[in-house]
N, C-alpha and C. Protein backbone atom coordinates (compact mmCIF):
# COMPACT_ATOMS: atom_id res chain seq x y z
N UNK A 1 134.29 77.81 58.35
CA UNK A 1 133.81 79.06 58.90
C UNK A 1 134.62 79.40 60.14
N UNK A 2 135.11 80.68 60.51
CA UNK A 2 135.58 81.08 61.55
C UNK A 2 134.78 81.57 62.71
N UNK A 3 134.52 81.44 63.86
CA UNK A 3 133.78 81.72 64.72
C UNK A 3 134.99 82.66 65.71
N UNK A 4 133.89 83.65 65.61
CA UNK A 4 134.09 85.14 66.74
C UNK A 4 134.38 86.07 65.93
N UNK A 5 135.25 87.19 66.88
CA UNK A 5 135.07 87.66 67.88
C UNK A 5 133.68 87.58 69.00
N UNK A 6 133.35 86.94 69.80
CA UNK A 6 132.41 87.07 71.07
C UNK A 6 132.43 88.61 71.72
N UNK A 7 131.53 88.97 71.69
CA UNK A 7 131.21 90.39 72.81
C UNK A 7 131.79 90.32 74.04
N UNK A 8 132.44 90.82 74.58
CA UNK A 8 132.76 90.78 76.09
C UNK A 8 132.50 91.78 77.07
N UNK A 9 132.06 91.92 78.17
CA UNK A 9 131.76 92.96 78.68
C UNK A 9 132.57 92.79 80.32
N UNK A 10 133.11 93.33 80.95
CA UNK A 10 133.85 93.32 82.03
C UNK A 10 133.59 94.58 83.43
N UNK A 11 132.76 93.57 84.09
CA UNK A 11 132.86 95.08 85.49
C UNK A 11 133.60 93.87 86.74
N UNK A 12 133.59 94.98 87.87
CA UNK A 12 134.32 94.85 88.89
C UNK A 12 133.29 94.12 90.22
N UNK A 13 134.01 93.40 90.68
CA UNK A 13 133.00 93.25 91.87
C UNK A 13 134.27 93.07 93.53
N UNK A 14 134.19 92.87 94.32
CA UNK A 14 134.97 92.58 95.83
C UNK A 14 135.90 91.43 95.32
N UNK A 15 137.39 91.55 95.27
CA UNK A 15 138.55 90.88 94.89
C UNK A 15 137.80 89.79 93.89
N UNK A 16 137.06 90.68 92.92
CA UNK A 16 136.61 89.40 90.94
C UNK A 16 136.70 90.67 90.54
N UNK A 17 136.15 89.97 89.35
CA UNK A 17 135.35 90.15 88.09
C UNK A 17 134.48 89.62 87.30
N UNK A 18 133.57 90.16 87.16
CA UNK A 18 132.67 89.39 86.12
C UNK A 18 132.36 90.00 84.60
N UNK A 19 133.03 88.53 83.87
CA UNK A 19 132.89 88.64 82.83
C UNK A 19 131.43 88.15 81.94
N UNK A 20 131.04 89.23 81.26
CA UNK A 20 129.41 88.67 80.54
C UNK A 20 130.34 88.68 78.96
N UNK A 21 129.54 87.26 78.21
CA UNK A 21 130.22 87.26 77.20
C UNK A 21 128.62 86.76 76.40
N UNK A 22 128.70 87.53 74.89
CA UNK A 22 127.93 86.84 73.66
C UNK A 22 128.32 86.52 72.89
N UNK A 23 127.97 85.12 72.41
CA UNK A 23 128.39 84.53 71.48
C UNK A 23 128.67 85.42 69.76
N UNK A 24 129.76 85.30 69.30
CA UNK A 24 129.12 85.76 67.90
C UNK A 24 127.96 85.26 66.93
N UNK A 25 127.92 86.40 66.14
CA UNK A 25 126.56 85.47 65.09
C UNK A 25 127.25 84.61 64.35
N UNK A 26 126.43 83.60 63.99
CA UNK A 26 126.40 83.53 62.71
C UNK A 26 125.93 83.77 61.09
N UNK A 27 126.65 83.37 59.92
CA UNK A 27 125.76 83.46 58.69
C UNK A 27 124.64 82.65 57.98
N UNK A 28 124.65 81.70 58.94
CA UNK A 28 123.93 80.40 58.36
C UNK A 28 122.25 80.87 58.64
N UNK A 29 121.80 80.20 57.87
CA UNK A 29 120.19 80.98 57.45
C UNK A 29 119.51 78.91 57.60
N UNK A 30 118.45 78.93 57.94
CA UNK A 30 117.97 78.17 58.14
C UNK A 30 115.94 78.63 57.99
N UNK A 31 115.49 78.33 56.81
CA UNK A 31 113.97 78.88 56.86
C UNK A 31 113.97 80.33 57.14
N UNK A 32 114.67 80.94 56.23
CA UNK A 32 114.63 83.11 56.85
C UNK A 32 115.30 83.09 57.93
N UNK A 33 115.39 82.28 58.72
CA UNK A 33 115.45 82.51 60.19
C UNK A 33 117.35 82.31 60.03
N UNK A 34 118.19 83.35 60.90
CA UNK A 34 119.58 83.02 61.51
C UNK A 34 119.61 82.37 62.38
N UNK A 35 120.29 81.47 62.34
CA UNK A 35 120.72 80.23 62.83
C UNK A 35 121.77 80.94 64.06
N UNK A 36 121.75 80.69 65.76
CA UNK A 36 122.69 80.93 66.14
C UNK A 36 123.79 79.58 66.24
N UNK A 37 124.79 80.19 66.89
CA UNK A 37 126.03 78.99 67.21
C UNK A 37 125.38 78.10 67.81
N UNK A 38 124.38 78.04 68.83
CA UNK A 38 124.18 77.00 69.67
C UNK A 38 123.18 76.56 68.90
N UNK A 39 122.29 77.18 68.10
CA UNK A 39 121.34 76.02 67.03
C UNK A 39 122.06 75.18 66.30
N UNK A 40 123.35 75.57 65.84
CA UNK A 40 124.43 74.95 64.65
C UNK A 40 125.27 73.70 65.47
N UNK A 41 125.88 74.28 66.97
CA UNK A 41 126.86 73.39 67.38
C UNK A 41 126.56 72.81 68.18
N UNK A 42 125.07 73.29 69.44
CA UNK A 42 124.53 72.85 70.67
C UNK A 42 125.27 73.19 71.77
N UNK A 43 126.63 73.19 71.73
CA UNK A 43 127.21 73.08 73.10
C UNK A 43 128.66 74.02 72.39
N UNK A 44 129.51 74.84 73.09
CA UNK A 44 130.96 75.75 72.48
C UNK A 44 131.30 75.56 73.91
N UNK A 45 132.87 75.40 73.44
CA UNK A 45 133.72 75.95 74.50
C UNK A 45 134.40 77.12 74.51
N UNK A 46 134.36 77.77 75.49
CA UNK A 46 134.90 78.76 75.66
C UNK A 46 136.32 79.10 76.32
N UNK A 47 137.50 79.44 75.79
CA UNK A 47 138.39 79.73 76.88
C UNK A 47 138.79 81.45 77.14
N UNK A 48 138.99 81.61 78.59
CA UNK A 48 139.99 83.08 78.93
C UNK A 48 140.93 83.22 79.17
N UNK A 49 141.51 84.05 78.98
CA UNK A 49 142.59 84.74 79.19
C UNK A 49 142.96 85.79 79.81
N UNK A 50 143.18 85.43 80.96
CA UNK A 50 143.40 86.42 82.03
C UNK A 50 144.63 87.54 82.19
N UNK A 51 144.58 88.94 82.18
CA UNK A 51 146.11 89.28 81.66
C UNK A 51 145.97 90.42 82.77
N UNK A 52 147.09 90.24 83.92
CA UNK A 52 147.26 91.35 84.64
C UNK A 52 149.18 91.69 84.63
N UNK A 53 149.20 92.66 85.85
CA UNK A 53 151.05 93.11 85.99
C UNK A 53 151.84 91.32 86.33
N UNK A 54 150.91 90.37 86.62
CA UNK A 54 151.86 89.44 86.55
C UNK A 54 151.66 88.53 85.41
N UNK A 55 151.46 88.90 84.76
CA UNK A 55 151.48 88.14 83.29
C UNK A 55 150.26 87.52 82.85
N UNK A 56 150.26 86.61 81.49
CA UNK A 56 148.86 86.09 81.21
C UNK A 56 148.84 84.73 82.05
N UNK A 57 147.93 84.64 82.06
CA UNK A 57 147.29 83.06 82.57
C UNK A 57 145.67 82.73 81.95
N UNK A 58 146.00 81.20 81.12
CA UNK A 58 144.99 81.42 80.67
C UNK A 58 144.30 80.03 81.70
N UNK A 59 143.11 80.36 81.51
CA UNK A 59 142.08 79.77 82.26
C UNK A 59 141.52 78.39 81.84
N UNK A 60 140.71 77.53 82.38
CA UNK A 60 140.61 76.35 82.22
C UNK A 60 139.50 76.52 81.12
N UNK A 61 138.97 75.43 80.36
CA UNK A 61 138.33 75.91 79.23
C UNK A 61 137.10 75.27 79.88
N UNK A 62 136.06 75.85 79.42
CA UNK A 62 134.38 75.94 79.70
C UNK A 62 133.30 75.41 78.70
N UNK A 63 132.51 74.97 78.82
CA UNK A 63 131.58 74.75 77.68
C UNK A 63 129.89 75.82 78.22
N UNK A 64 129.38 76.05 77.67
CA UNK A 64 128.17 76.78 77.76
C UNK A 64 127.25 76.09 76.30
N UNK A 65 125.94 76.37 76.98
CA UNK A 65 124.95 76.32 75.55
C UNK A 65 124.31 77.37 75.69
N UNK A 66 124.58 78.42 76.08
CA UNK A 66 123.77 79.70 75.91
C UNK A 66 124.32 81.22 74.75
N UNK A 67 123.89 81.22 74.56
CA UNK A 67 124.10 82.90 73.72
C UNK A 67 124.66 83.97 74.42
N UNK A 68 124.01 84.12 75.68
CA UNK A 68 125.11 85.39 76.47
C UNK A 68 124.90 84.93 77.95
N UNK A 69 126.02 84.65 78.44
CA UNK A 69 126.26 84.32 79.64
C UNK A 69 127.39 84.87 80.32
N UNK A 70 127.28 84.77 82.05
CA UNK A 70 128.23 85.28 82.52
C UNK A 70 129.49 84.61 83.09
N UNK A 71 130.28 84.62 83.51
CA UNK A 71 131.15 83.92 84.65
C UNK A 71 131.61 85.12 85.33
N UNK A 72 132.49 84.14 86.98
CA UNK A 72 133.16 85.27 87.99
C UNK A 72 134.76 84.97 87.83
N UNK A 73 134.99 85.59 87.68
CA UNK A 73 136.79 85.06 88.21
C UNK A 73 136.74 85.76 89.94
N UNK A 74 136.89 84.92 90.87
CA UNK A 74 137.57 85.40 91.74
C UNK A 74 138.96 85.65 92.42
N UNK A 75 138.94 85.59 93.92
CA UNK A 75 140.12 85.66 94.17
C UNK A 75 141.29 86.66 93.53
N UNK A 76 140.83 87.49 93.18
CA UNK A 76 142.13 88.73 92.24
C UNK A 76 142.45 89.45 93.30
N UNK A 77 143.51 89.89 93.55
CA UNK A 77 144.07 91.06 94.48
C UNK A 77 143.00 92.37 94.34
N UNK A 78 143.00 92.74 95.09
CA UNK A 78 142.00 94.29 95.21
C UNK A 78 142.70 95.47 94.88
N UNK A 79 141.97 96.34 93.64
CA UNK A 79 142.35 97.53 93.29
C UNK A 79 143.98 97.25 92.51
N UNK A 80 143.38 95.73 91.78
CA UNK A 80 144.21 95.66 90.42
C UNK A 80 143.69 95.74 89.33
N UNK A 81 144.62 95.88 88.25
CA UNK A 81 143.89 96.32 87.00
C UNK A 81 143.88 94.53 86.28
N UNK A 82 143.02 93.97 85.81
CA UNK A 82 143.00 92.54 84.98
C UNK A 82 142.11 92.90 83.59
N UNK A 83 142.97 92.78 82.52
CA UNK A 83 142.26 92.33 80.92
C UNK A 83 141.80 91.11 81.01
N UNK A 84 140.66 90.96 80.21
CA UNK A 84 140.03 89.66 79.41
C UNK A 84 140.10 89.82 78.35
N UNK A 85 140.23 88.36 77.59
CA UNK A 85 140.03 88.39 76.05
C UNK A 85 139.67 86.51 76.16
N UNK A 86 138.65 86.41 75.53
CA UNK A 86 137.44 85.39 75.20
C UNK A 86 137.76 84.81 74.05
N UNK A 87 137.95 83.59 73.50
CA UNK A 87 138.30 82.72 72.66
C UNK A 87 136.64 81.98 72.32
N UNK A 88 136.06 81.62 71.31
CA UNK A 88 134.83 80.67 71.26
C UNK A 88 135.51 79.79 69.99
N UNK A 89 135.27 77.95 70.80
CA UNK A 89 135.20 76.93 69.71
C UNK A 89 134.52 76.20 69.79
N UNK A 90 134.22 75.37 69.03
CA UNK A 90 133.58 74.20 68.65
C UNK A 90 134.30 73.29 68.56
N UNK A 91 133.03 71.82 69.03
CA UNK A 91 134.30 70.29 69.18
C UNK A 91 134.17 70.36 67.70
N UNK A 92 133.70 70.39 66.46
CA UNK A 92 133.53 70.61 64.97
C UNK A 92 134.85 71.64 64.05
N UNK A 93 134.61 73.05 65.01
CA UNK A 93 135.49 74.02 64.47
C UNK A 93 136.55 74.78 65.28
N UNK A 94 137.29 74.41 65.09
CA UNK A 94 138.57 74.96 66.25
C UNK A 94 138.96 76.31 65.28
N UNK A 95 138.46 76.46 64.83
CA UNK A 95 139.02 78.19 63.52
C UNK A 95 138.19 79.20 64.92
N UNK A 96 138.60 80.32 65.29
CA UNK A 96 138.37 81.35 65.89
C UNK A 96 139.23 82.20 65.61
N UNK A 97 138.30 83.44 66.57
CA UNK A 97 139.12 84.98 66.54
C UNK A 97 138.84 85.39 68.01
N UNK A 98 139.96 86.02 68.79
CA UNK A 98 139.74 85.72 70.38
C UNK A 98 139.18 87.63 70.16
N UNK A 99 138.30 87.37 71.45
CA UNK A 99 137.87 88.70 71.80
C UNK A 99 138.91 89.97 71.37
N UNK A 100 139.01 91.33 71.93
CA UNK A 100 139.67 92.16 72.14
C UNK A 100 139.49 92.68 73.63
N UNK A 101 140.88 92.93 74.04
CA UNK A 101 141.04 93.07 75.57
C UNK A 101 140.38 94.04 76.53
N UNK A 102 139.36 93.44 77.32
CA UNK A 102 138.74 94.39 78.37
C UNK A 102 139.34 94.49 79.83
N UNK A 103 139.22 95.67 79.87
CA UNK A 103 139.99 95.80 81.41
C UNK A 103 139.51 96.07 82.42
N UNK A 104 139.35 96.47 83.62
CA UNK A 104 138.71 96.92 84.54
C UNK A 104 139.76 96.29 86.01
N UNK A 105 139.11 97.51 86.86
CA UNK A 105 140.43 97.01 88.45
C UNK A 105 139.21 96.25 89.21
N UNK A 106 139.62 95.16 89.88
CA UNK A 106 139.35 95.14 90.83
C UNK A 106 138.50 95.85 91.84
N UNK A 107 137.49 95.58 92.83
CA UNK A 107 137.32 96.55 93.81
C UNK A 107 137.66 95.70 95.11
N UNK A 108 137.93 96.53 96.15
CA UNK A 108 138.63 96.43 97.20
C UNK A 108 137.74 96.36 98.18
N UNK A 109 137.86 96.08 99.46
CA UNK A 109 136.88 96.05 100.75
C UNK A 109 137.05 97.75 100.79
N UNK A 110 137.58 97.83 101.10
CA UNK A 110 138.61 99.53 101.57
C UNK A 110 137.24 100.56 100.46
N UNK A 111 137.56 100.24 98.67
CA UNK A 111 136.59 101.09 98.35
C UNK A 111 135.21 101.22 98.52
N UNK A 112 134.87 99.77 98.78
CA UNK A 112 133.31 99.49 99.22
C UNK A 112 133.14 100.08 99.94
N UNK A 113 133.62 100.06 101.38
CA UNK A 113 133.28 100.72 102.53
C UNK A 113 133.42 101.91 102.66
N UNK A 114 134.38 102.62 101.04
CA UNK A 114 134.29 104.50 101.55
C UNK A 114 132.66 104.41 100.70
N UNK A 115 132.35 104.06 99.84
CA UNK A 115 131.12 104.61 99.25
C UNK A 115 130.14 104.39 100.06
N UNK A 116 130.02 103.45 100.65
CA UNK A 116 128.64 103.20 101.85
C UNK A 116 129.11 104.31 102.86
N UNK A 117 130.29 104.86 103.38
CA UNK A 117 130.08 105.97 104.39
C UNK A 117 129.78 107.40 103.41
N UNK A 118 129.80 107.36 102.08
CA UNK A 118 129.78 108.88 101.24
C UNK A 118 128.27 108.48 101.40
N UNK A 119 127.91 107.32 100.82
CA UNK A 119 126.20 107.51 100.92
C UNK A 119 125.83 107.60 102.01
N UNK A 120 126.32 107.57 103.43
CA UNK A 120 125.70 107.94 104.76
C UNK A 120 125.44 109.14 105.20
N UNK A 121 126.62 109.66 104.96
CA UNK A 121 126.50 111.09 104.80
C UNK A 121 126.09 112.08 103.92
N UNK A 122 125.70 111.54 102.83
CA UNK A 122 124.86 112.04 101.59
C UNK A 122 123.41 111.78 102.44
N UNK A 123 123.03 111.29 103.01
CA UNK A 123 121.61 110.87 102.98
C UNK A 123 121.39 111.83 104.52
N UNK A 124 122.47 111.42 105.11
CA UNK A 124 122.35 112.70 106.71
C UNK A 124 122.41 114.05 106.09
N UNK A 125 123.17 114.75 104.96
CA UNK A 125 122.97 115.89 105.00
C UNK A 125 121.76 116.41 104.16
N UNK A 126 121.23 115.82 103.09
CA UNK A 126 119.97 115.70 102.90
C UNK A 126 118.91 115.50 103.55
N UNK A 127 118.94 114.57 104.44
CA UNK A 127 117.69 114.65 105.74
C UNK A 127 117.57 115.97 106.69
N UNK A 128 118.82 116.54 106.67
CA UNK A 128 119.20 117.81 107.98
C UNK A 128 118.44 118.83 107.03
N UNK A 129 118.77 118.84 105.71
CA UNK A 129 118.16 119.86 104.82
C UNK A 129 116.66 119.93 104.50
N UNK A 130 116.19 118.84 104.56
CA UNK A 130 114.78 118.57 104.18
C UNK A 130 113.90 119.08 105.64
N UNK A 131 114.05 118.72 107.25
CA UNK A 131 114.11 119.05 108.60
C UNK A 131 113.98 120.24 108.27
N UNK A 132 115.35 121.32 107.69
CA UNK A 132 115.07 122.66 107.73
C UNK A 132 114.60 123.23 107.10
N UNK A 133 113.78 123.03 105.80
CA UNK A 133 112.93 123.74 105.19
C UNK A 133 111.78 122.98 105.53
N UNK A 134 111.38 122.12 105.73
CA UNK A 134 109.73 121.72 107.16
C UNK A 134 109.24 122.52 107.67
N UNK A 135 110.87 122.88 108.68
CA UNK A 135 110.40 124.23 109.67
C UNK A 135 110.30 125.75 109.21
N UNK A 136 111.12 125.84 108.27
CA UNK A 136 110.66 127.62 107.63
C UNK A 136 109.38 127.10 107.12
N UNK A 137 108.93 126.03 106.31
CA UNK A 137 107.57 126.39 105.86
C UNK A 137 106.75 126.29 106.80
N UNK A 138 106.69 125.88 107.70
CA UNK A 138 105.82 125.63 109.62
C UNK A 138 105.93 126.96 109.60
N UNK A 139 107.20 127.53 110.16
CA UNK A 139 107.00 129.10 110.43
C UNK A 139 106.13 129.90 109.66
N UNK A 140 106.46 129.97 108.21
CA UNK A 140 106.59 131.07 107.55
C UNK A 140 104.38 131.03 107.11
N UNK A 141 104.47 129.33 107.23
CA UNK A 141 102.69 129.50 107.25
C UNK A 141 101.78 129.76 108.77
N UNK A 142 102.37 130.03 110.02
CA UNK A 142 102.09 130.78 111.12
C UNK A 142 101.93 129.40 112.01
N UNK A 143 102.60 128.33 111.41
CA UNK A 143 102.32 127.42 112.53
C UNK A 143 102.93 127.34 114.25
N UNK A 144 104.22 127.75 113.79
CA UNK A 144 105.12 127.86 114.19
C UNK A 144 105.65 129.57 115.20
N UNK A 145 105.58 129.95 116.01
CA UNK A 145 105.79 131.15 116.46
C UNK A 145 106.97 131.47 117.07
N UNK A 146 108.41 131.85 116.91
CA UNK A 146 109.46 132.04 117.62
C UNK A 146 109.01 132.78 118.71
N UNK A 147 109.45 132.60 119.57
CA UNK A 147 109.30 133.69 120.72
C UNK A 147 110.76 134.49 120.76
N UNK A 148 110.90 135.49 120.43
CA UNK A 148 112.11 135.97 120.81
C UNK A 148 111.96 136.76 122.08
N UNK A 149 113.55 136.73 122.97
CA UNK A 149 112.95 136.98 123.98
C UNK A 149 113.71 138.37 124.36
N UNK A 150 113.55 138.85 125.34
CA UNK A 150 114.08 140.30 125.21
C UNK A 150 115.37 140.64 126.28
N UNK A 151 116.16 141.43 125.81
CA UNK A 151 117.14 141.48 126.57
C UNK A 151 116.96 141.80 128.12
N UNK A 152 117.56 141.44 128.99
CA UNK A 152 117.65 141.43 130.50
C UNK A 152 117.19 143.07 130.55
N UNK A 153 117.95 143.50 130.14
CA UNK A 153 117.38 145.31 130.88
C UNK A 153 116.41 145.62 130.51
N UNK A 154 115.26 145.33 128.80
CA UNK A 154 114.14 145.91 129.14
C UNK A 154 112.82 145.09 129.61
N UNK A 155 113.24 144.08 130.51
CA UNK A 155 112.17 143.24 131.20
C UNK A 155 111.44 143.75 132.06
């Protein structure tokens, strides 16, 4: 039997990535019930393959007993672009099919810190707005009384 393609899913986090990966199914039937990889093998290793502008590097190999799990790669340069592609074997079955390549950049200190000042100022000009319709509805229900005052000459 060949095992994979695995699901891969890839977002960005401060100089990583985290990769969430699911195991593929299998066909094996056990009582009605599908049998996953880890009912069949208990324990898979997993390897990655890391692919950015400086070439592939593949990664140290992993074992998991879970169905969908995550890892981090850190340490990546910020506001680079890095593919994954996910390999699953067995100490039993070394036959696989490696993921298909997910990409995603990097995020940077630099982008973090513009979105926390867009949300600062998203939330100040929304508060200034909410303040000024308070006060037209204060006014406009007579709470509120402008005094306007009158020009110097007809005092």
């Amino acid at each position: 039997a060949i095992l994979g393609p695995p699901e891969v899913n890839v977002t960005s986090c401060l100089n990583c990535i985290n990769v969430t990966i699911k195991l593929p199914t299998s066909h094996f039937r056990a009582k009605e019930k599908l049998l996953s990889l880890i009912d069949i093998y208990d324990e898979l290793d997993y390897d990655i393959t890391l692919k950015s502008r400086d070439g592939e590097h593949k990664r140290p190999r992993e074992k998991t007993t879970e169905e969908v799990f995550s890892t981090v790669i850190e340490d990546l340069y910020p506001s680079r672009n890095y593919c994954v592609s996910v390999v699953v074997t067995a100490s039993l079955n070394k036959h696989s099919v490696p993921s298909s390549w997910k990409c995603v950049t990097a995020d940077s200190e630099a982008r973090q810190g513009s979105q926390v000042v867009a949300a600062a100022v998203g939330g100040a000009v929304c508060f200034s707005l909410l303040i000024a319709a308070l006060l037209k509805c204060v006014h406009a229900a007579g709470f509120v009384l402008w005094k306007k005052s009158l020009p110097w000459t007809l005092v």
